[in-house]
PDB file of N, CA and C in Angstrom:
ATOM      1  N   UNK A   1       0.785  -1.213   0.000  1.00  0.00           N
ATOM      2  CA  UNK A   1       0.000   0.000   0.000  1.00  0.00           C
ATOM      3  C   UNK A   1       0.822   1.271   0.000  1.00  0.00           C
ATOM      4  N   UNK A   2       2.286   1.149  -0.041  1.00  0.00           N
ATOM      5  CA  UNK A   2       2.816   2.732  -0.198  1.00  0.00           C
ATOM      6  C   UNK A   2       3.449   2.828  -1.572  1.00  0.00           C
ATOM      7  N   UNK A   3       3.464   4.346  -1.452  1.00  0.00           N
ATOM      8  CA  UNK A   3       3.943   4.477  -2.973  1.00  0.00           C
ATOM      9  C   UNK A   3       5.433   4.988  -3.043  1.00  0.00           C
ATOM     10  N   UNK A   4       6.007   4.374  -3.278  1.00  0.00           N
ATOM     11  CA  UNK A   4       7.804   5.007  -3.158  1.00  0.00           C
ATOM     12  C   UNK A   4       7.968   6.011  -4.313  1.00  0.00           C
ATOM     13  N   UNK A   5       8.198   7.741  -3.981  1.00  0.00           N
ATOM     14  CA  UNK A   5       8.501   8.912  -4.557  1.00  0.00           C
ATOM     15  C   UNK A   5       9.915   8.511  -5.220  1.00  0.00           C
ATOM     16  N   UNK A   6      10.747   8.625  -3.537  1.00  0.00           N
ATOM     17  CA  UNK A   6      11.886   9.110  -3.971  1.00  0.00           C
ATOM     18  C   UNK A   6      12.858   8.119  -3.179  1.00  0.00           C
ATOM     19  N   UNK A   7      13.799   7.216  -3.203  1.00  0.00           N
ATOM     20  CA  UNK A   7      14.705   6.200  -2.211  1.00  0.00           C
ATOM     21  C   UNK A   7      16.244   6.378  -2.725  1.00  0.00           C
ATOM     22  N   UNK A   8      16.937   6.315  -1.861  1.00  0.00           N
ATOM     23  CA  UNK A   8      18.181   6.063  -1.993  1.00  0.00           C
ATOM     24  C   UNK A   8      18.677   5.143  -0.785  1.00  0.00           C
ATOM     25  N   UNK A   9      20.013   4.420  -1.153  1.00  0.00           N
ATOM     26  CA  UNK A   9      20.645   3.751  -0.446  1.00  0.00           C
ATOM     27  C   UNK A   9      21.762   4.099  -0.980  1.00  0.00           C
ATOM     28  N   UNK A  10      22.764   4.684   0.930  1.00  0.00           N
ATOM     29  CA  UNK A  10      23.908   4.724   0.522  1.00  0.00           C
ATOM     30  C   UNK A  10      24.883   3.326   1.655  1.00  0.00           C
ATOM     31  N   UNK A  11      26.049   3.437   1.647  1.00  0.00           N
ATOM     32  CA  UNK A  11      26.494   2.766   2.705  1.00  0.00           C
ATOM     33  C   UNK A  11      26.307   2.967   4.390  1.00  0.00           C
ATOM     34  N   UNK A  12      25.921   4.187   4.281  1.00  0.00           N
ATOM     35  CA  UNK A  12      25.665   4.633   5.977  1.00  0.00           C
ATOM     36  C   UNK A  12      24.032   4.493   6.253  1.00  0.00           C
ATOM     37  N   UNK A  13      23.519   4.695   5.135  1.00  0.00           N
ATOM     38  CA  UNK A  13      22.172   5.499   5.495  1.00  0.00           C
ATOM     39  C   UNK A  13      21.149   5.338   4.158  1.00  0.00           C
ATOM     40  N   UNK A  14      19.919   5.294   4.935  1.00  0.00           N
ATOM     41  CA  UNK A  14      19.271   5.175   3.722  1.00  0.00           C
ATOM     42  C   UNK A  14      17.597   6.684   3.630  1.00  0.00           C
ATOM     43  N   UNK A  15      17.293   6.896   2.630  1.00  0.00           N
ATOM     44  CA  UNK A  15      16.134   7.838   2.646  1.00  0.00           C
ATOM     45  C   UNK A  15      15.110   7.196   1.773  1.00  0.00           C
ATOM     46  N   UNK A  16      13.928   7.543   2.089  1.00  0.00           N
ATOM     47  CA  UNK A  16      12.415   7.177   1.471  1.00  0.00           C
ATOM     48  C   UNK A  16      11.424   8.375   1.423  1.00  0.00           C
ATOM     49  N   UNK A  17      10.615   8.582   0.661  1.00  0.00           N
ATOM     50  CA  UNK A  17       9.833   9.745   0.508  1.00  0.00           C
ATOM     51  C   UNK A  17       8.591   8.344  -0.107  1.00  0.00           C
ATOM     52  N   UNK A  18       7.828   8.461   0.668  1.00  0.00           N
ATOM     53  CA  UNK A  18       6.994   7.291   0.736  1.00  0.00           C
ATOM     54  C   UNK A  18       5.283   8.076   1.459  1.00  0.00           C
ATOM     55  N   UNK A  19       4.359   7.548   0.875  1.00  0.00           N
ATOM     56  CA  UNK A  19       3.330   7.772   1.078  1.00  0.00           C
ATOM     57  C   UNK A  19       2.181   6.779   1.063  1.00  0.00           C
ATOM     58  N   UNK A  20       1.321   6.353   2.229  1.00  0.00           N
ATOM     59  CA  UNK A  20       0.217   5.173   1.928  1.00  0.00           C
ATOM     60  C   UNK A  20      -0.839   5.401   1.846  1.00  0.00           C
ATOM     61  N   UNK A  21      -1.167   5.069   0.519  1.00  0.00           N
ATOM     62  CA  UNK A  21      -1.818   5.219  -0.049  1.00  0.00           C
ATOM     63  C   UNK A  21      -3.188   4.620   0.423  1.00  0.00           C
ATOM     64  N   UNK A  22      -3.677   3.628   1.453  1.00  0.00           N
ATOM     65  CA  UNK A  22      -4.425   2.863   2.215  1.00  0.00           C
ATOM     66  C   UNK A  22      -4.696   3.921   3.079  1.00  0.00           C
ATOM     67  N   UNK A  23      -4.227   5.126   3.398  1.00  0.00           N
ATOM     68  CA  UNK A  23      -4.475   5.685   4.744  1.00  0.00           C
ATOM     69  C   UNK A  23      -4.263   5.212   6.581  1.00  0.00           C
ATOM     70  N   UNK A  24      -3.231   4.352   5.934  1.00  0.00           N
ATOM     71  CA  UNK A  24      -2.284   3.689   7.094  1.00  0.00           C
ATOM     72  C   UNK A  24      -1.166   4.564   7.627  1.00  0.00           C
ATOM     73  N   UNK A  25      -1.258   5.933   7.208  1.00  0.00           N
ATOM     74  CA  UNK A  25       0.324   6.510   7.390  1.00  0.00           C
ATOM     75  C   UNK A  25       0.935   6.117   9.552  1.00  0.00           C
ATOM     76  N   UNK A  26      -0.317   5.866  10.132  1.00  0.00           N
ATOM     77  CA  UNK A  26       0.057   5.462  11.240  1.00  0.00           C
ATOM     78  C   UNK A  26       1.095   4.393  11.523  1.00  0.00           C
ATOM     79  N   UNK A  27       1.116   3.334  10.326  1.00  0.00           N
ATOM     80  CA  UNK A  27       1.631   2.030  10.421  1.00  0.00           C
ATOM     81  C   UNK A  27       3.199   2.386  10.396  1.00  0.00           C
ATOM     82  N   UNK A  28       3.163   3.502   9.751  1.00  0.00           N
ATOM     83  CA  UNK A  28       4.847   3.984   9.024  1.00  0.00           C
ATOM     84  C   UNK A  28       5.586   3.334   9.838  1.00  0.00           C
ATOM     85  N   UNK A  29       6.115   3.715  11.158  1.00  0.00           N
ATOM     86  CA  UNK A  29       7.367   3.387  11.796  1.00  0.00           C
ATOM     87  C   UNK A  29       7.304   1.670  11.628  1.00  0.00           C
ATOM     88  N   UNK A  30       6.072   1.003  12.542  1.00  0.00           N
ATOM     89  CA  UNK A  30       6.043  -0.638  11.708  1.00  0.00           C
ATOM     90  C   UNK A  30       6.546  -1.498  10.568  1.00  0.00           C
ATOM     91  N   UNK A  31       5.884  -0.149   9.421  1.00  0.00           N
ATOM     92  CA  UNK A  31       6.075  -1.093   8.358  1.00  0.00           C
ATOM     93  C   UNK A  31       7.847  -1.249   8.186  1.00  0.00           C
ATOM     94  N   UNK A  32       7.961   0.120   8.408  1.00  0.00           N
ATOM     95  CA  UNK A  32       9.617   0.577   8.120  1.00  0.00           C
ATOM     96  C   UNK A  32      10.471  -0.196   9.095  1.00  0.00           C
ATOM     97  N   UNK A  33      10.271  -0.581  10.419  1.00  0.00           N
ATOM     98  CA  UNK A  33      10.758  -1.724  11.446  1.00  0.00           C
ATOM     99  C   UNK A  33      10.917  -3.133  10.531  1.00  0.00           C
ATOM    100  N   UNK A  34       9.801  -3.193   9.614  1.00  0.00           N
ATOM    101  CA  UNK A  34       9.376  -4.608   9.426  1.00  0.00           C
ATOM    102  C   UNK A  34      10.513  -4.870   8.111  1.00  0.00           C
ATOM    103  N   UNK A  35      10.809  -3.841   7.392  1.00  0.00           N
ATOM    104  CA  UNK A  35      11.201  -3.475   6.016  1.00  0.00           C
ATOM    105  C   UNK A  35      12.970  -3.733   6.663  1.00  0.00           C
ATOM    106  N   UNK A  36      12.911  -3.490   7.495  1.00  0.00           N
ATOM    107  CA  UNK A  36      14.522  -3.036   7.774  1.00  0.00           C
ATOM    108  C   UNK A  36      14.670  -4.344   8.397  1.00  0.00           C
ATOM    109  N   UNK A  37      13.799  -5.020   9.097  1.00  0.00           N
ATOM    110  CA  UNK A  37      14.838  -6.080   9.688  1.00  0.00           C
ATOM    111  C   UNK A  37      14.642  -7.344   8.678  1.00  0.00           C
ATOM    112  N   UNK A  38      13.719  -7.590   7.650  1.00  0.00           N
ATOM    113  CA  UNK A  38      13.928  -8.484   5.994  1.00  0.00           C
ATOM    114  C   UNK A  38      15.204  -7.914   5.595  1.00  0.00           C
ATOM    115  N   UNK A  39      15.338  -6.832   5.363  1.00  0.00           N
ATOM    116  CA  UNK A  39      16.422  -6.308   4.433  1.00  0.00           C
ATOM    117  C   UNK A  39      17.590  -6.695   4.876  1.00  0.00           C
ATOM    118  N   UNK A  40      17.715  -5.957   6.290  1.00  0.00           N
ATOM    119  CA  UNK A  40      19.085  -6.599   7.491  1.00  0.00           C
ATOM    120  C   UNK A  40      19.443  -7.525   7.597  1.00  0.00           C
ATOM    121  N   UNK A  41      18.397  -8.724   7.222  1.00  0.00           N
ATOM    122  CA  UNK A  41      18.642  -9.975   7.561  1.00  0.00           C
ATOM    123  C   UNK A  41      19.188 -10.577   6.284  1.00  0.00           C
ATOM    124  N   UNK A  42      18.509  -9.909   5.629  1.00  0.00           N
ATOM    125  CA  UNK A  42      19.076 -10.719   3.716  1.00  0.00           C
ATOM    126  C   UNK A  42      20.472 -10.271   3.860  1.00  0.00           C
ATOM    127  N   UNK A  43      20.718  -8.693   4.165  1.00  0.00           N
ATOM    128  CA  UNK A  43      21.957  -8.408   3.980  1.00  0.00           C
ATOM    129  C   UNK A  43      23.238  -9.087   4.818  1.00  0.00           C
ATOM    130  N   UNK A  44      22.829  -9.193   5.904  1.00  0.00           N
ATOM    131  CA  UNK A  44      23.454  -9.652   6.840  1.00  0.00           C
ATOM    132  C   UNK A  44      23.907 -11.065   6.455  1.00  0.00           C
ATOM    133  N   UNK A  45      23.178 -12.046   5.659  1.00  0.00           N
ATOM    134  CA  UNK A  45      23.143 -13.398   4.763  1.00  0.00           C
ATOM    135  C   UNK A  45      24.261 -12.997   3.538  1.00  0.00           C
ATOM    136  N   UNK A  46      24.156 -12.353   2.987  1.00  0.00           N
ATOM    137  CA  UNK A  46      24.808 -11.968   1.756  1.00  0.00           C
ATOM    138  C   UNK A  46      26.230 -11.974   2.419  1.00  0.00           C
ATOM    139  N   UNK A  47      26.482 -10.878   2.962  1.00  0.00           N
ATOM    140  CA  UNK A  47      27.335 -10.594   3.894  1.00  0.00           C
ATOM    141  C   UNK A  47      28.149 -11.574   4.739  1.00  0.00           C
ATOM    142  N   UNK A  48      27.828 -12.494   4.991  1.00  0.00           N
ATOM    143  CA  UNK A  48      28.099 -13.687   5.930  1.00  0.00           C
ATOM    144  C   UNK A  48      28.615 -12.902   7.351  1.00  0.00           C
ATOM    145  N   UNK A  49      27.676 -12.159   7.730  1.00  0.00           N
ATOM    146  CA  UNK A  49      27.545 -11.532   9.167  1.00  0.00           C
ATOM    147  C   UNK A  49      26.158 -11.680  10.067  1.00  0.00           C
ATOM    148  N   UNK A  50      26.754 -10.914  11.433  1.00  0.00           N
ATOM    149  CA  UNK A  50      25.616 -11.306  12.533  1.00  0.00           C
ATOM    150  C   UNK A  50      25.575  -9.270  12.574  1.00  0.00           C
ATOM    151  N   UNK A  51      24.253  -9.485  13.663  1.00  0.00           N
ATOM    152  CA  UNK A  51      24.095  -8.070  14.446  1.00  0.00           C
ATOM    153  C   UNK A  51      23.507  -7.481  13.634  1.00  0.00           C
ATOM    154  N   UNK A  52      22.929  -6.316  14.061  1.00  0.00           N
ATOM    155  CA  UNK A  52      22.627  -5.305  13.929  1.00  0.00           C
ATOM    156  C   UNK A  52      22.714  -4.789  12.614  1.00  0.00           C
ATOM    157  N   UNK A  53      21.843  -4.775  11.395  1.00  0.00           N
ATOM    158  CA  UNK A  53      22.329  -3.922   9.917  1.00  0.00           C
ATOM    159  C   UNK A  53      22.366  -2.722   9.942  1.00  0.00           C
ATOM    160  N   UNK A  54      20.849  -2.364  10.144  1.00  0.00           N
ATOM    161  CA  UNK A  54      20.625  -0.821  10.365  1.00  0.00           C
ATOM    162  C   UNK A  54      20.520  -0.441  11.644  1.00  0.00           C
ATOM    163  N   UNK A  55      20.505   0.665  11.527  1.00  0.00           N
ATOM    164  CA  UNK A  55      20.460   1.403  13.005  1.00  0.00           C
ATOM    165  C   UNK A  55      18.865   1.456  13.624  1.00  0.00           C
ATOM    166  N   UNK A  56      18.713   1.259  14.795  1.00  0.00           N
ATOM    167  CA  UNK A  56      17.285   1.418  15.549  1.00  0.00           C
ATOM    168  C   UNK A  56      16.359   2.592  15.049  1.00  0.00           C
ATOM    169  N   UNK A  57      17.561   3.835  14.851  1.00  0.00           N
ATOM    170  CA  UNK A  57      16.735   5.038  14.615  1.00  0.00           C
ATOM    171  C   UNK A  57      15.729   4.727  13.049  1.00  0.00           C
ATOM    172  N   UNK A  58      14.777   5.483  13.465  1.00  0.00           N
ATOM    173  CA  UNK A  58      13.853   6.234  12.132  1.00  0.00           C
ATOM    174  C   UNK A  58      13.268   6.990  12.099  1.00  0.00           C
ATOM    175  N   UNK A  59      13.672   8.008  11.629  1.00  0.00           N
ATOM    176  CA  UNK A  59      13.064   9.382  11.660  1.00  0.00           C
ATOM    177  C   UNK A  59      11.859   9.824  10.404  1.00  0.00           C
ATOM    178  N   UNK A  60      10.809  10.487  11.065  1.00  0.00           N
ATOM    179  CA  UNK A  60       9.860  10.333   9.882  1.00  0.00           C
ATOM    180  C   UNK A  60       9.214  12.078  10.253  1.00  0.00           C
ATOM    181  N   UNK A  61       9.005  12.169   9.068  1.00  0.00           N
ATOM    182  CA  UNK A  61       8.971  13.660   8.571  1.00  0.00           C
ATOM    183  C   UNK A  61       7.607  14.049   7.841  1.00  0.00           C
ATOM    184  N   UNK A  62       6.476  14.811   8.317  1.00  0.00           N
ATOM    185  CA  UNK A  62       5.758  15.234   7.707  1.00  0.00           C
ATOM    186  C   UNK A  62       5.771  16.011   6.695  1.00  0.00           C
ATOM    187  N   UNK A  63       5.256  15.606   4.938  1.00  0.00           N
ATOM    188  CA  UNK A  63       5.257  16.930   4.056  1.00  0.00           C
ATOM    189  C   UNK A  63       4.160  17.522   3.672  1.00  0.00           C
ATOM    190  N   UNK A  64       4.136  18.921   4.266  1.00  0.00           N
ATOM    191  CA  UNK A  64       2.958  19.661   4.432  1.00  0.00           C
ATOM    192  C   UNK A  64       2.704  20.472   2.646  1.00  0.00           C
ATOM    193  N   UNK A  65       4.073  20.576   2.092  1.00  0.00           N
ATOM    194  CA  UNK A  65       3.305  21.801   1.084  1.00  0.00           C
ATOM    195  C   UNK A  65       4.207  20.955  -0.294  1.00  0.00           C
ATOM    196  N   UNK A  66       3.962  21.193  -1.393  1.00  0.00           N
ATOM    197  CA  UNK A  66       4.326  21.255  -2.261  1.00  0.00           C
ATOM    198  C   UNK A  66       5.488  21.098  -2.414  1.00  0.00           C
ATOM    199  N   UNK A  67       6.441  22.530  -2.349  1.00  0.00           N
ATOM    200  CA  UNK A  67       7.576  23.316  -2.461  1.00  0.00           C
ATOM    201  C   UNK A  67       8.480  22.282  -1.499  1.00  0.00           C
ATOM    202  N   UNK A  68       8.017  21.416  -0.082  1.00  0.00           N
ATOM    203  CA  UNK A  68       8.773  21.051   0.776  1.00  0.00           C
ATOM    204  C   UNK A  68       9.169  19.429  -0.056  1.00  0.00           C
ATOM    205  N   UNK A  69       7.749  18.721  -0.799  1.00  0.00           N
ATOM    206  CA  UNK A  69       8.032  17.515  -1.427  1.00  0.00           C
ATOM    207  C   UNK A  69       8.562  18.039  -2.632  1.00  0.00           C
ATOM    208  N   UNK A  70       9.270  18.277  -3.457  1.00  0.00           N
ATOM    209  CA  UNK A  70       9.730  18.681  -4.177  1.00  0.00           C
ATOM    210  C   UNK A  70      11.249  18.998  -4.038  1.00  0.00           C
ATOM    211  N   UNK A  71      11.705  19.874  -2.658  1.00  0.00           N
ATOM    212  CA  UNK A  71      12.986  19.550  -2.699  1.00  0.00           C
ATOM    213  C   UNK A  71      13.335  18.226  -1.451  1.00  0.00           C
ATOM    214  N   UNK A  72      12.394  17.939  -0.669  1.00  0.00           N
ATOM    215  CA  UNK A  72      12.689  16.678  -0.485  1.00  0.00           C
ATOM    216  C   UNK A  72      13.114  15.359  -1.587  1.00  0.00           C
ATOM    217  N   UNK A  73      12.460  15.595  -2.638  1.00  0.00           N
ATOM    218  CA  UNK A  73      12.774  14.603  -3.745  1.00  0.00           C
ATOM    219  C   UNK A  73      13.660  14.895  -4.037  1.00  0.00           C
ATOM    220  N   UNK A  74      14.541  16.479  -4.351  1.00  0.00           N
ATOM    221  CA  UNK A  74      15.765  16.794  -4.997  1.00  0.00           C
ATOM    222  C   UNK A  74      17.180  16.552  -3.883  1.00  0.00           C
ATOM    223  N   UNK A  75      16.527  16.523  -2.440  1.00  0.00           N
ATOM    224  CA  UNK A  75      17.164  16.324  -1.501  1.00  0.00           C
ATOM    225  C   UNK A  75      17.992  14.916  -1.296  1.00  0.00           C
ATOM    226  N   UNK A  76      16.567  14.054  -1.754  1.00  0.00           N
ATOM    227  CA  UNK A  76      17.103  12.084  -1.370  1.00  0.00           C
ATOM    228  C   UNK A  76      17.846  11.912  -3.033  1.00  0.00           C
ATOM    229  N   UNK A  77      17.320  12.365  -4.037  1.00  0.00           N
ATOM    230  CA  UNK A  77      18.116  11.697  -5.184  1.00  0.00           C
ATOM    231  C   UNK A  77      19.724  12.364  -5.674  1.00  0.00           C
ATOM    232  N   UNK A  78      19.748  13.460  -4.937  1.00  0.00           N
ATOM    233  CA  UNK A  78      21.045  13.679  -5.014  1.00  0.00           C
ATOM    234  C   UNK A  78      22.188  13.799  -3.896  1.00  0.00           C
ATOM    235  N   UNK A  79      21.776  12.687  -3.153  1.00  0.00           N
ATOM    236  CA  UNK A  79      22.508  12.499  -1.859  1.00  0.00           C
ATOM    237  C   UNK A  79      23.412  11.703  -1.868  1.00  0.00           C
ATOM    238  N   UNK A  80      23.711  11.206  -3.065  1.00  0.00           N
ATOM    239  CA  UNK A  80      25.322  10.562  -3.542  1.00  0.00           C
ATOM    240  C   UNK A  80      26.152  11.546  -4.092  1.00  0.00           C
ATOM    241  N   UNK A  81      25.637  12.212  -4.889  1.00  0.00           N
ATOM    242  CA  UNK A  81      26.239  13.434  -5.611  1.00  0.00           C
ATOM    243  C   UNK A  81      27.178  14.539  -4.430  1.00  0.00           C
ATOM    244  N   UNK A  82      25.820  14.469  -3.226  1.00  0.00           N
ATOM    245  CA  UNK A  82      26.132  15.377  -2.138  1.00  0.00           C
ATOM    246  C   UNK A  82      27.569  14.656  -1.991  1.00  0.00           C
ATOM    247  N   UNK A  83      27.336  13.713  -1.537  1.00  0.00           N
ATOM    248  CA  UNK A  83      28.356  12.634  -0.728  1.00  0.00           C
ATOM    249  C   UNK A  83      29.802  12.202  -1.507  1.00  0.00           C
ATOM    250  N   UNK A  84      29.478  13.016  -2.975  1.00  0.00           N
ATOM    251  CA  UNK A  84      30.833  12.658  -3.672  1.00  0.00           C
ATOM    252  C   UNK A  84      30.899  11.250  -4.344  1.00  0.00           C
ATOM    253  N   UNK A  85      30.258  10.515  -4.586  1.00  0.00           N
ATOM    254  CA  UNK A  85      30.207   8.826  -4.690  1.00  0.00           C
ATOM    255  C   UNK A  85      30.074   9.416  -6.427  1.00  0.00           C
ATOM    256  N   UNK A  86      29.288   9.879  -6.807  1.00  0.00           N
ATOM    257  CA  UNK A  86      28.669  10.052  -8.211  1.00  0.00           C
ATOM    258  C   UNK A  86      28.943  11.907  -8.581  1.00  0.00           C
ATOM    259  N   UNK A  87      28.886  12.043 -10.132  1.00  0.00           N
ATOM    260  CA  UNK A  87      28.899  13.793 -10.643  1.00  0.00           C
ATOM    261  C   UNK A  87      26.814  13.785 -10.713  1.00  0.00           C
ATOM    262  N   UNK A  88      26.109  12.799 -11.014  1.00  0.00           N
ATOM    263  CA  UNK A  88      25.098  12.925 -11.521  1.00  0.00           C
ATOM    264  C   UNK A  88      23.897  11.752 -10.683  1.00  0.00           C
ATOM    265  N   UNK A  89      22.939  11.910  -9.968  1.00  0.00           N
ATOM    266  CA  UNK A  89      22.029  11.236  -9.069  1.00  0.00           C
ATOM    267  C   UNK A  89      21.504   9.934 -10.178  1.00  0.00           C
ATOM    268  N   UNK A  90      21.393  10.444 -11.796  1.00  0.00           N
ATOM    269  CA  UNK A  90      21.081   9.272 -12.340  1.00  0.00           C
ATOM    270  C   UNK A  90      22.365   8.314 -12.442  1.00  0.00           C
ATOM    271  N   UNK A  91      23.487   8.356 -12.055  1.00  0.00           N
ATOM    272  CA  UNK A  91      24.609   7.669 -12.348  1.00  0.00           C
ATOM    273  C   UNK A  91      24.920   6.629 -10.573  1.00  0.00           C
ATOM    274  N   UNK A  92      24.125   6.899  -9.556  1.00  0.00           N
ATOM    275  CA  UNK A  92      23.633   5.929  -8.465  1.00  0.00           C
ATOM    276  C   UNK A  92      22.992   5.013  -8.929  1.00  0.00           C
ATOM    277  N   UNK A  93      23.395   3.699  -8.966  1.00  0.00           N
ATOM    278  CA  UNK A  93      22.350   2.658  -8.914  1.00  0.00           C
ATOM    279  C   UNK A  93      21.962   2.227  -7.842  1.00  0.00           C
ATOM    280  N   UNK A  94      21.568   2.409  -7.113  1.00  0.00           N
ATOM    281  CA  UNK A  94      20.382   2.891  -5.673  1.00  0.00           C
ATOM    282  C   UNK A  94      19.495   3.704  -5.247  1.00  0.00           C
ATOM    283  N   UNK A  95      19.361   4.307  -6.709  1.00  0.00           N
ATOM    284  CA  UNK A  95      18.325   5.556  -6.492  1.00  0.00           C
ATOM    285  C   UNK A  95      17.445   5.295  -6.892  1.00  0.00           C
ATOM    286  N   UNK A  96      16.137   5.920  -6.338  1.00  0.00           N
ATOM    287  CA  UNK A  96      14.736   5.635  -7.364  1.00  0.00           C
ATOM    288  C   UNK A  96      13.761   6.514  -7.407  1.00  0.00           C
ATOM    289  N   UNK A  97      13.645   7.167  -8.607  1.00  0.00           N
ATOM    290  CA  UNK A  97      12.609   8.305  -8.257  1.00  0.00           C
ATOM    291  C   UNK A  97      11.266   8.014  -9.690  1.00  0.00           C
ATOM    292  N   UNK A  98       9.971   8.121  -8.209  1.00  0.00           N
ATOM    293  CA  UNK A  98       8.780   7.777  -9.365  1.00  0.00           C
ATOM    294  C   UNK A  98       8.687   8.131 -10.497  1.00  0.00           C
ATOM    295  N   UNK A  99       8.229   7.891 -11.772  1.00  0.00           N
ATOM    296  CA  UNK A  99       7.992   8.758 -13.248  1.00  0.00           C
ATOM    297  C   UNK A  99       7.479  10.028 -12.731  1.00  0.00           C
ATOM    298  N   UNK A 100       6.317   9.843 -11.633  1.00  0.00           N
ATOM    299  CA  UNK A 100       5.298  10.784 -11.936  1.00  0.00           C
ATOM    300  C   UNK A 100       5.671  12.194 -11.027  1.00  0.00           C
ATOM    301  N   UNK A 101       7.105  12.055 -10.186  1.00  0.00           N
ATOM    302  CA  UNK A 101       7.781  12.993  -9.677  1.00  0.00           C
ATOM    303  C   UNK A 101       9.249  13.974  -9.907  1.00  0.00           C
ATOM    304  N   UNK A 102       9.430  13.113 -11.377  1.00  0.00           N
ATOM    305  CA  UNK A 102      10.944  13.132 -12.206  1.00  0.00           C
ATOM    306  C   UNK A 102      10.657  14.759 -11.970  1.00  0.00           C
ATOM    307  N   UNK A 103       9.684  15.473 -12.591  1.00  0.00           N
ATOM    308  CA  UNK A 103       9.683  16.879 -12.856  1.00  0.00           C
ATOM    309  C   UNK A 103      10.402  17.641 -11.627  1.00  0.00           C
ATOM    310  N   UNK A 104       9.999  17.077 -10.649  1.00  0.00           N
ATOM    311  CA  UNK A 104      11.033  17.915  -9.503  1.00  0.00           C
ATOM    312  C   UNK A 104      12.620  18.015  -9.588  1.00  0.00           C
ATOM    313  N   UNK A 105      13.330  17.139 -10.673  1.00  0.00           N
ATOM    314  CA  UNK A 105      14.452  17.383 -10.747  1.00  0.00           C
ATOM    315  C   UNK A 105      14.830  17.846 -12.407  1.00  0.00           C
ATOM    316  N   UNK A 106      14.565  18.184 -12.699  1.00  0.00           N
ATOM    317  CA  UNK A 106      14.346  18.885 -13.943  1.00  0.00           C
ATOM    318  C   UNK A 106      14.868  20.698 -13.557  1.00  0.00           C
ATOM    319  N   UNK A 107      15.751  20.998 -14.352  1.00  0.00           N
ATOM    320  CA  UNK A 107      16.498  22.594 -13.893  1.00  0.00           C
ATOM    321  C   UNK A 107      15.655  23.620 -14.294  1.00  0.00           C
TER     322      UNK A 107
END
């Protein structure tokens, strides 16, 4: 039931611009608990490690206007670029930004 805007994964940290579409936004921290410890655990398998993947924290952020989802989207897809990893957010292969939100990164 959510709709993924905008995601990145870097090595430290990860961002989501996510919205549910069910009118569950209560579930958020859950689902995102539930999301992280599948993921942790696959990774942690891949990995041939124990403990802890991600961190406990999750911080979740209301977007009230327009103008704020918009550079939130320009915010998560160029947070490799920020970080020096990449010159260009489409040149991350960990990024993902919906069709129907591309226009926010458009100059």
């Amino acid at each position: 039931g959510w709709t993924i805007y905008a995601a990145v994964v870097l090595s430290t940290h990860m961002h989501l611009l996510i919205r549910n579409m069910q009118g569950a936004s209560d579930k958020l921290i859950s689902h995102v608990s539930a999301f992280k410890s599948y993921t942790g655990g696959r990774a942690n398998k891949i990995l041939d490690r124990r403990g802890r993947f991600w961190a406990h924290d999750c911080f979740d952020v209301w977007i009230r206007t327009p103008d704020k989802f918009e550079s939130t989207v320009c915010y998560i897809a160029n947070n490799p670029v920020k970080a020096g990893h990449v010159k260009c957010w489409t040149d991350w292969p960990w990024v993902q930004v919906h069709d129907d939100v591309l226009f926010c990164l458009k100059n």
